[in-house]
N, C-alpha and C. Protein backbone atom coordinates (compact mmCIF):
# COMPACT_ATOMS: atom_id res chain seq x y z
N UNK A 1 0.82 -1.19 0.00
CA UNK A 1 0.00 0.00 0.00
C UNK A 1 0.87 1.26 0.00
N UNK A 2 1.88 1.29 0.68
CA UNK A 2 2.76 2.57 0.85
C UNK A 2 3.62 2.58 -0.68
N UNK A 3 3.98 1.28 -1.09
CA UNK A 3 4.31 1.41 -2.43
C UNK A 3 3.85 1.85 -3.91
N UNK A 4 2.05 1.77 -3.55
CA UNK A 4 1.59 2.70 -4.88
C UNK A 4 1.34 4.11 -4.08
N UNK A 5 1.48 4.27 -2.66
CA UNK A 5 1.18 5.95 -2.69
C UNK A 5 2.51 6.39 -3.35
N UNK A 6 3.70 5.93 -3.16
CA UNK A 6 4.74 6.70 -3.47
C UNK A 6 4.91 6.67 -4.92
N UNK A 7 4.51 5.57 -5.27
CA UNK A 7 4.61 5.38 -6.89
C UNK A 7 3.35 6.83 -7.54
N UNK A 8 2.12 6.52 -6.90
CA UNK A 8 1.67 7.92 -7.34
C UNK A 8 1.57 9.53 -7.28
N UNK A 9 2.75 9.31 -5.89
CA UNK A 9 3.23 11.03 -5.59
C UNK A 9 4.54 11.07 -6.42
N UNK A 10 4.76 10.07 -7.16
CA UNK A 10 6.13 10.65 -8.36
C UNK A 10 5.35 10.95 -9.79
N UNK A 11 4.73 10.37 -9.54
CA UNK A 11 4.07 10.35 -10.75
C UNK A 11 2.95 11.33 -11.46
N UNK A 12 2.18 11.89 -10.38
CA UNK A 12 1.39 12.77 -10.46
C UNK A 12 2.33 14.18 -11.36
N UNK A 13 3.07 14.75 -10.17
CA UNK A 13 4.22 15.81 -11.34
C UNK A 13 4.52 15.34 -12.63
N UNK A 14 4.67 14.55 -12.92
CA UNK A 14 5.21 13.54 -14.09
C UNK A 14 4.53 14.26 -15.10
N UNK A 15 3.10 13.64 -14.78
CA UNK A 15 1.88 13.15 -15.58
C UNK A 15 1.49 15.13 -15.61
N UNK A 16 1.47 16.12 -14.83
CA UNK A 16 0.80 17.20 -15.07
C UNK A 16 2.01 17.84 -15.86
N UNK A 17 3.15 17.39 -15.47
CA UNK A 17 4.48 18.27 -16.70
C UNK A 17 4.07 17.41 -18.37
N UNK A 18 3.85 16.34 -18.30
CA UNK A 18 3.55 15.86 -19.68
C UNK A 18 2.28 16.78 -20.33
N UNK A 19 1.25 17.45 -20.22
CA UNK A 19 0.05 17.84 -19.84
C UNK A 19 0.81 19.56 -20.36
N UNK A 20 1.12 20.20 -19.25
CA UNK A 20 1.08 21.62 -19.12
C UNK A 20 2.46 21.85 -19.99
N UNK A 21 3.70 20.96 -20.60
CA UNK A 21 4.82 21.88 -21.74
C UNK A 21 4.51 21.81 -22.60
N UNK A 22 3.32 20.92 -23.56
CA UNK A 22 2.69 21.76 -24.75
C UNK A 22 2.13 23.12 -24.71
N UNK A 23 0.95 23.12 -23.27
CA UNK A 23 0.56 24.51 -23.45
C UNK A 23 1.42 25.88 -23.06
N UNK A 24 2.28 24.92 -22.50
CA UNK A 24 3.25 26.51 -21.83
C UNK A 24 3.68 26.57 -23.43
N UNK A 25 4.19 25.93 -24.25
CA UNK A 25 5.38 25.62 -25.26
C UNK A 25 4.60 26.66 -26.52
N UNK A 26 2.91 26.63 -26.59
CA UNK A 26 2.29 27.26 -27.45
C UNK A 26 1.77 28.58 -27.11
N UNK A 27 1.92 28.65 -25.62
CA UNK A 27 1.58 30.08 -25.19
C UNK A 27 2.59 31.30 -25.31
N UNK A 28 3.84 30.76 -25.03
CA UNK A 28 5.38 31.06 -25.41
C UNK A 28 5.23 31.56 -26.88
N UNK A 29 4.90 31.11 -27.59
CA UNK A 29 4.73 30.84 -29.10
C UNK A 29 4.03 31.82 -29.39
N UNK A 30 2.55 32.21 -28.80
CA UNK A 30 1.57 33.14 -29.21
C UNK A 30 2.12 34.40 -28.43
N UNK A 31 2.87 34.33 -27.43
CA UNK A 31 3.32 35.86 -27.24
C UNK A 31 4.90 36.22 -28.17
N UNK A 32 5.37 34.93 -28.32
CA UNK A 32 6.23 35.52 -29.44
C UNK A 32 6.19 36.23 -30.70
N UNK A 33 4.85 35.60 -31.29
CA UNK A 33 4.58 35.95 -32.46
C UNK A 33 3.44 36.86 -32.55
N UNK A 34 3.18 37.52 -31.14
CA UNK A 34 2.54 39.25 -31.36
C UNK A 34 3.62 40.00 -30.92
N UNK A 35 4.83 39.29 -30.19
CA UNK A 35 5.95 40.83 -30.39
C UNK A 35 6.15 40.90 -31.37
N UNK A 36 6.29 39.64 -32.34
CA UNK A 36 6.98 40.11 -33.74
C UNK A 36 5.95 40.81 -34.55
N UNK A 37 4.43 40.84 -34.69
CA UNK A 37 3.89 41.13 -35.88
C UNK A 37 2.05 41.15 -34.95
N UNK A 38 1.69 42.23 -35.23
CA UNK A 38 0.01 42.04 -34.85
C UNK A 38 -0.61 40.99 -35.45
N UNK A 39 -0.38 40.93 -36.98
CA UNK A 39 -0.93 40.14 -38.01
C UNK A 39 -0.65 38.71 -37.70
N UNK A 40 0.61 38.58 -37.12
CA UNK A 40 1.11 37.30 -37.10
C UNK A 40 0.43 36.80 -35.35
N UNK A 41 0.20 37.42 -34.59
CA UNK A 41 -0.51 37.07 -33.53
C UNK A 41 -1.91 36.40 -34.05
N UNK A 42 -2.85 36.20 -34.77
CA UNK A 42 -3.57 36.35 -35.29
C UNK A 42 -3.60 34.80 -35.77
N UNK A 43 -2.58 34.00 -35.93
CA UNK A 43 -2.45 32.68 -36.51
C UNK A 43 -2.94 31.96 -35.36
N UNK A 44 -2.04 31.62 -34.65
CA UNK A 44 -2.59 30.74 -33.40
C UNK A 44 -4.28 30.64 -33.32
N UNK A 45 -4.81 31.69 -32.77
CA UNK A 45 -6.26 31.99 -32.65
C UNK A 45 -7.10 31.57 -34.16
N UNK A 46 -6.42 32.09 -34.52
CA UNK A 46 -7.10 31.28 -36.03
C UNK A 46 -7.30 29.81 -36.56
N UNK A 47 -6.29 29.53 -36.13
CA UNK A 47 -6.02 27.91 -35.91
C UNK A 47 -7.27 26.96 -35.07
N UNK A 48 -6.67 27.46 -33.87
CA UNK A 48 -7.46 27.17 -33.11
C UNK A 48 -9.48 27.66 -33.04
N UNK A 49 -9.76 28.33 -34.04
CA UNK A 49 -10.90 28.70 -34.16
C UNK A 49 -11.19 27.54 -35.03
N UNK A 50 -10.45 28.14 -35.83
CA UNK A 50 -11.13 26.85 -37.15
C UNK A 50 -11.09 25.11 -36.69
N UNK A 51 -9.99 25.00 -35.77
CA UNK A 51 -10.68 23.17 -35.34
C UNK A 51 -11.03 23.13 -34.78
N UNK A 52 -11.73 24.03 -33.75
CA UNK A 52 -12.86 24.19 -33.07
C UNK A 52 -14.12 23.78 -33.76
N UNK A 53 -14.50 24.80 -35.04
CA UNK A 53 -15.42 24.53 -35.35
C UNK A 53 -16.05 23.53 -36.52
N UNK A 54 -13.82 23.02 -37.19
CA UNK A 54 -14.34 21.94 -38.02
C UNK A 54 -14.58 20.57 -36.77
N UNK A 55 -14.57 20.44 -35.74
CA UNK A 55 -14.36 19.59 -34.34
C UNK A 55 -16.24 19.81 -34.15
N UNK A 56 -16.95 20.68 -34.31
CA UNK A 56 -18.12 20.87 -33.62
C UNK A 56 -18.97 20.74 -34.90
N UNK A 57 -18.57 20.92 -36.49
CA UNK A 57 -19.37 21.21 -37.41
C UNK A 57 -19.38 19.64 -37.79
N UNK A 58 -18.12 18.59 -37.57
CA UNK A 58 -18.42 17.19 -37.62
C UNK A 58 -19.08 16.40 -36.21
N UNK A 59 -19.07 16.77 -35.69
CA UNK A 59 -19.61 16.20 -34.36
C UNK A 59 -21.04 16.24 -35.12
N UNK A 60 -21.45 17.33 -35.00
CA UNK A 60 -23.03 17.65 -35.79
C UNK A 60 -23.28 16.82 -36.74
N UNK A 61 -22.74 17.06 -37.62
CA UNK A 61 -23.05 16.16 -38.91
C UNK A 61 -23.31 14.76 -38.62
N UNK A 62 -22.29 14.05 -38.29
CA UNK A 62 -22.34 12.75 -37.67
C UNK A 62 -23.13 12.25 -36.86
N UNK A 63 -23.77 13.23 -35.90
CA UNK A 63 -25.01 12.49 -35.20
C UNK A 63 -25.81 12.26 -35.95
N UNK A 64 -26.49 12.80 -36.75
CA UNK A 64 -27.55 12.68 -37.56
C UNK A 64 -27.81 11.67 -38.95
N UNK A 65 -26.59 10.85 -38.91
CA UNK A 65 -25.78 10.27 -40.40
C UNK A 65 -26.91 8.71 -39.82
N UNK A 66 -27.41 7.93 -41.22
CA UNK A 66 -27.45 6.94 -41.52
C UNK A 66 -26.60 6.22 -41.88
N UNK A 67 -25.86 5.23 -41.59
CA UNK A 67 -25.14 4.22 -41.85
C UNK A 67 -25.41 2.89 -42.44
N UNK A 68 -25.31 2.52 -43.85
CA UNK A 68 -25.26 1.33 -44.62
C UNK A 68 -24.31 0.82 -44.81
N UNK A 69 -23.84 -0.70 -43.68
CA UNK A 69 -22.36 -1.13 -44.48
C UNK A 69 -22.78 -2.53 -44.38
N UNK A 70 -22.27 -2.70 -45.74
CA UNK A 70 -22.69 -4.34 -46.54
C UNK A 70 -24.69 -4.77 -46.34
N UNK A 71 -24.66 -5.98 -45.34
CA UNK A 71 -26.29 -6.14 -45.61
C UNK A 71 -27.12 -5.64 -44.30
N UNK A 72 -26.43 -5.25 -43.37
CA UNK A 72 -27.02 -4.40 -42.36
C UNK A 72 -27.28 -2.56 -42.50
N UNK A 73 -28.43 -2.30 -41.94
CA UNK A 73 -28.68 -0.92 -42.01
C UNK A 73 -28.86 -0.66 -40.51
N UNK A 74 -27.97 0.69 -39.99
CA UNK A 74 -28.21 1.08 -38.98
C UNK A 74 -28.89 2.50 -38.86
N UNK A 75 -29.85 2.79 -38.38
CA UNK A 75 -30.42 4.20 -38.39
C UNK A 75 -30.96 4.76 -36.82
N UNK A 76 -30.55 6.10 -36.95
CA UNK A 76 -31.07 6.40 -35.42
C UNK A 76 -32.38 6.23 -35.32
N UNK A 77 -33.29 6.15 -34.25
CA UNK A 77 -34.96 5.99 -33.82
C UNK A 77 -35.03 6.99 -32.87
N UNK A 78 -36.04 7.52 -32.11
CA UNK A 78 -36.48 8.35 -31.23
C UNK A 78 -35.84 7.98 -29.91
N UNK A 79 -35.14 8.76 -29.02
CA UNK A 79 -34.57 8.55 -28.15
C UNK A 79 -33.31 8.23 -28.16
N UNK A 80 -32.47 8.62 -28.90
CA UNK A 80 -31.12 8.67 -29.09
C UNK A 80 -30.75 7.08 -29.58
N UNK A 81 -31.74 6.14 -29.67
CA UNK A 81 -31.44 4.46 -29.96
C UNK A 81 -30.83 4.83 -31.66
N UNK A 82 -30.25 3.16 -31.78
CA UNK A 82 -29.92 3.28 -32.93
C UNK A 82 -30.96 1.61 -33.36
N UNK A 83 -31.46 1.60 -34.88
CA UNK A 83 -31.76 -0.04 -34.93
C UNK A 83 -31.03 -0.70 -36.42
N UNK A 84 -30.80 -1.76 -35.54
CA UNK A 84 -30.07 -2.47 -36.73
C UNK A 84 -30.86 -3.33 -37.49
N UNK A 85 -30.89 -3.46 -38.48
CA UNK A 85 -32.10 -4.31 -39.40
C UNK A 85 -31.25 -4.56 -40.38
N UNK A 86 -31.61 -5.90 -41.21
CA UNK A 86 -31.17 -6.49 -42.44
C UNK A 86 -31.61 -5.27 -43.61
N UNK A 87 -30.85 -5.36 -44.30
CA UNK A 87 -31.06 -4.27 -45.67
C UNK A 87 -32.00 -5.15 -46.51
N UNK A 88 -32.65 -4.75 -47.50
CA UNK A 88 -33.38 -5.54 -48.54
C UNK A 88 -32.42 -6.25 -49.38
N UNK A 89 -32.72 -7.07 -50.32
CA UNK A 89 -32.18 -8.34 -50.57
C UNK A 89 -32.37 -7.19 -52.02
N UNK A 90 -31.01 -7.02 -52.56
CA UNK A 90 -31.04 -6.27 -54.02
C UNK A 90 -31.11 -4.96 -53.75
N UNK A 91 -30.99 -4.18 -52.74
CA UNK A 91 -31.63 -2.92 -52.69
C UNK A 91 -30.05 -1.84 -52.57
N UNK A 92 -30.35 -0.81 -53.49
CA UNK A 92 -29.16 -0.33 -54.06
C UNK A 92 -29.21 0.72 -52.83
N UNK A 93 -27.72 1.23 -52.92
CA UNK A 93 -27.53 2.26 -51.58
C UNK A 93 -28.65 3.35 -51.96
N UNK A 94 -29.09 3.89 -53.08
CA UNK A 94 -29.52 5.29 -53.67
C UNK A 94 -31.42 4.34 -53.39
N UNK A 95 -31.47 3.53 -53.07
CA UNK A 95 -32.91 3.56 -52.82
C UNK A 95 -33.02 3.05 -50.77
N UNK A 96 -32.25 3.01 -50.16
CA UNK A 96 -32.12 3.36 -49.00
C UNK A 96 -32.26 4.32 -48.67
N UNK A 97 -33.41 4.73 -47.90
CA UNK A 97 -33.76 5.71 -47.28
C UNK A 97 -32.96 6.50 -45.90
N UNK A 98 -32.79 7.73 -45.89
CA UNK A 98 -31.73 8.21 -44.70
C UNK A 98 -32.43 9.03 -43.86
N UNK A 99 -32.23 9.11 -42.68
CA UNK A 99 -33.12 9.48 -41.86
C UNK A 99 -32.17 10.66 -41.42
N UNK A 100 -32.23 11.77 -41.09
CA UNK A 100 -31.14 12.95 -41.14
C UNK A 100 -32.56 14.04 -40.22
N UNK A 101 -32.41 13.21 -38.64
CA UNK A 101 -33.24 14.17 -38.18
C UNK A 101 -31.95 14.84 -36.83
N UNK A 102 -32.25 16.15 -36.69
CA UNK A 102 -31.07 16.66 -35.86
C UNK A 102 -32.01 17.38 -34.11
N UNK A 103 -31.50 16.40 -33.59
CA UNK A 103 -32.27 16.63 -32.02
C UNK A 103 -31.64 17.69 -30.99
N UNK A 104 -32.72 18.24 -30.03
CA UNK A 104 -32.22 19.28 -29.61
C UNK A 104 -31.00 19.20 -28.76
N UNK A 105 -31.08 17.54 -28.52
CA UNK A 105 -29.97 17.09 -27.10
C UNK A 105 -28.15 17.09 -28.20
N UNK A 106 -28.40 16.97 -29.31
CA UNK A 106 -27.37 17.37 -30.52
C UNK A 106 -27.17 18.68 -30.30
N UNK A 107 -28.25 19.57 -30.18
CA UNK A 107 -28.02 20.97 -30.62
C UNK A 107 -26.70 21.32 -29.39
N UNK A 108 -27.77 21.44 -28.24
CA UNK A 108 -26.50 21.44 -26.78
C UNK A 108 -25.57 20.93 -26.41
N UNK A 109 -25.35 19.55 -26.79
CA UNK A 109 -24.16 18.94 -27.00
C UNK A 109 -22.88 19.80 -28.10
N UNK A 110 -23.48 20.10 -29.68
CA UNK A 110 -22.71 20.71 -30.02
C UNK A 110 -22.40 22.69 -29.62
N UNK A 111 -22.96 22.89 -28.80
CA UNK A 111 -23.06 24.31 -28.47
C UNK A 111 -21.86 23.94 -27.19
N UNK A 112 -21.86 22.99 -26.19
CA UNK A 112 -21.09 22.92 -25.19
C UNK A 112 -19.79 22.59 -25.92
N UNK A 113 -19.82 21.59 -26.78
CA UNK A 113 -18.83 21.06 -27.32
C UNK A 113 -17.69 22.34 -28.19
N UNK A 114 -18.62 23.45 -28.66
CA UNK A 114 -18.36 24.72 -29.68
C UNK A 114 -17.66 25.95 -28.22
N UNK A 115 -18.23 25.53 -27.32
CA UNK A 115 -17.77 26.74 -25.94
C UNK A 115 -16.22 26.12 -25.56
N UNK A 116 -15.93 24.79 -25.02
CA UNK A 116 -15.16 24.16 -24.29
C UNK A 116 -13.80 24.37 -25.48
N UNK A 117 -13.74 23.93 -27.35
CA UNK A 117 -13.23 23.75 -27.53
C UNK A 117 -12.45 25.17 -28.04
N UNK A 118 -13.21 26.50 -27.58
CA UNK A 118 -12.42 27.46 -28.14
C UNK A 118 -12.56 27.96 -26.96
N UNK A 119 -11.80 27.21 -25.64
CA UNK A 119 -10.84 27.76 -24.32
C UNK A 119 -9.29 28.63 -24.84
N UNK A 120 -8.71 27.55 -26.10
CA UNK A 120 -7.87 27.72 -26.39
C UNK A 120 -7.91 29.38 -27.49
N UNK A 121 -8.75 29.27 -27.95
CA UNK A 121 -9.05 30.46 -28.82
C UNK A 121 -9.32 31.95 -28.18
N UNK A 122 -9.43 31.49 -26.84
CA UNK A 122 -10.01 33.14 -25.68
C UNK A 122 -8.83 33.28 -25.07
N UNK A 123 -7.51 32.46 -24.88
CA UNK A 123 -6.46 32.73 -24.48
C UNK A 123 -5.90 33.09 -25.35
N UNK A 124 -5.36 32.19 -26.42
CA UNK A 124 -4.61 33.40 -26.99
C UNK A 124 -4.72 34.63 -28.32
N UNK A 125 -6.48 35.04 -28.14
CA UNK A 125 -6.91 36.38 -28.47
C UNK A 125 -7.12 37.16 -27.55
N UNK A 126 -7.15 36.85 -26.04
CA UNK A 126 -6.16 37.61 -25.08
C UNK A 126 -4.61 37.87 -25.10
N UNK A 127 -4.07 37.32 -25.23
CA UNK A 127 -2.84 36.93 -25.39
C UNK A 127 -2.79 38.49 -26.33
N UNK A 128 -3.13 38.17 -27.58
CA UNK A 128 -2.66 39.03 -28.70
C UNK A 128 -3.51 40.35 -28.48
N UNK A 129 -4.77 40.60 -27.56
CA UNK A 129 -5.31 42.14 -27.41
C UNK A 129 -4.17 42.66 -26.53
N UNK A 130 -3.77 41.79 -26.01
CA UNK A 130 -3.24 42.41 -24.45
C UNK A 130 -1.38 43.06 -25.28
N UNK A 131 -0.61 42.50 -26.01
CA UNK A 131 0.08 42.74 -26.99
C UNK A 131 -0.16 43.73 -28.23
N UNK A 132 -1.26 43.92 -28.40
CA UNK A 132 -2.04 45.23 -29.60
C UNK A 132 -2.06 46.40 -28.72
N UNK A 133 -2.63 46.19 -27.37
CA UNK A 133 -3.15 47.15 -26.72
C UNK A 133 -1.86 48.20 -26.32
N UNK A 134 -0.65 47.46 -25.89
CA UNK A 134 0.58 47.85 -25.84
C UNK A 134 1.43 48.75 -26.85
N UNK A 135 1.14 47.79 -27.91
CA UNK A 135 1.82 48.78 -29.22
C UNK A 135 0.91 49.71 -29.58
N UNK A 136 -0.19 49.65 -29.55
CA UNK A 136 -1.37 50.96 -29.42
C UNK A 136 -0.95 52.04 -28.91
N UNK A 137 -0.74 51.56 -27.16
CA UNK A 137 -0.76 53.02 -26.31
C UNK A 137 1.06 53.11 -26.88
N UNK A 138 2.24 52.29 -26.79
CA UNK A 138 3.03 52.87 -27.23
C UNK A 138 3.69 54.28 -28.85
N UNK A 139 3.02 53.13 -29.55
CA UNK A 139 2.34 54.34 -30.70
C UNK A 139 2.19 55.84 -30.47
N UNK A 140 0.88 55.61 -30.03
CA UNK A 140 0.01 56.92 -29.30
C UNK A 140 1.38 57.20 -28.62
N UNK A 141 1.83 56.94 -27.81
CA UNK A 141 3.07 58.22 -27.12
C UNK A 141 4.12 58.69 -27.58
N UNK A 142 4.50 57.99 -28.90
CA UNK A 142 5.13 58.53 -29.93
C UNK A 142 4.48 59.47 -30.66
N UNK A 143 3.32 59.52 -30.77
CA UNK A 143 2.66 60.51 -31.89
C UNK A 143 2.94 62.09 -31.03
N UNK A 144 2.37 61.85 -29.86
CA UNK A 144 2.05 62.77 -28.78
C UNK A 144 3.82 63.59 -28.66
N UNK A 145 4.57 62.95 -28.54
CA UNK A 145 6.18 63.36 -28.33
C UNK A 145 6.16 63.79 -29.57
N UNK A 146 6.16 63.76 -30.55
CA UNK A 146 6.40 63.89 -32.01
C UNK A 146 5.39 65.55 -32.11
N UNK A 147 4.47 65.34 -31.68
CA UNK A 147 3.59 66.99 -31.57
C UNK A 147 3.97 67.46 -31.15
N UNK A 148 4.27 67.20 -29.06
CA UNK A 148 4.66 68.18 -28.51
C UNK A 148 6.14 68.93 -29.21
N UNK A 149 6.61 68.08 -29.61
CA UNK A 149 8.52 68.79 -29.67
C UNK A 149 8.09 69.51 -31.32
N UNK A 150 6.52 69.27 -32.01
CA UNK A 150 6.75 69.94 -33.52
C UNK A 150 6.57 71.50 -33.27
């Protein structure tokens, strides 16, 4: 017993450093690349927007999909069930009927699923206001020095 606590108080650090040097490694990354360039701050967040929502725009799709493979047909039914039934004997994919109904427990699923996965997208378009906002007011106090001394 004392041998897996210790085994899991080494391990725990282990397991949260495996975890947290990608995100330190990309956060590093997104403040690097708004010192260098506003425009270039702008990638990360972009990135991360878009597989967000290609991540939430297939989630969607896919609930709602009929599935025909070989002589079984699987289709969703009322209540999130799925039923499996023999296909017709000769019956071509294009006269299989598809059932493509989209439920509200889909809708919220993909709305939670669309919030959670652009965590990453509110950090670092913080990241890059908080870097704009800087070269902004620095700007501005160049303009201002540049008047007063004209």
């Amino acid at each position: 017993m004392e041998v897996n606590f210790g085994i899991g108080l080494v391990m725990i650090p282990v397991v949260l450093f495996i975890f947290m040097l990608p995100i330190a490694l990309l956060v590093a990354l997104q403040v690097w690349l708004c010192k260098r360039s506003p425009k270039m701050g702008l990638i990360l967040p972009g990135v991360s927007l878009a597989l967000s929502l290609l991540l939430t725009l297939s989630m969607a799709s896919f609930s709602t999909l009929t599935v025909r493979a070989g002589n079984t047909l699987v289709s969703p039914v009322e209540g999130g069930a799925y039923t499996v039934a023999p296909a017709q004997e000769g019956a071509s994919v294009q006269s299989v009927q598809e059932v493509t109904e989209f439920h509200p427990k889909t809708l919220v699923a993909a709305g939670v699923l669309f919030l959670v996965c652009n965590i990453p997208t509110a950090v670092f378009g913080g990241i890059w206001l908080h870097y704009k906002g800087q070269k902004d007011t620095s700007e501005a106090l160049k303009k201002m020095r540049i008047e007063d001394l004209g």
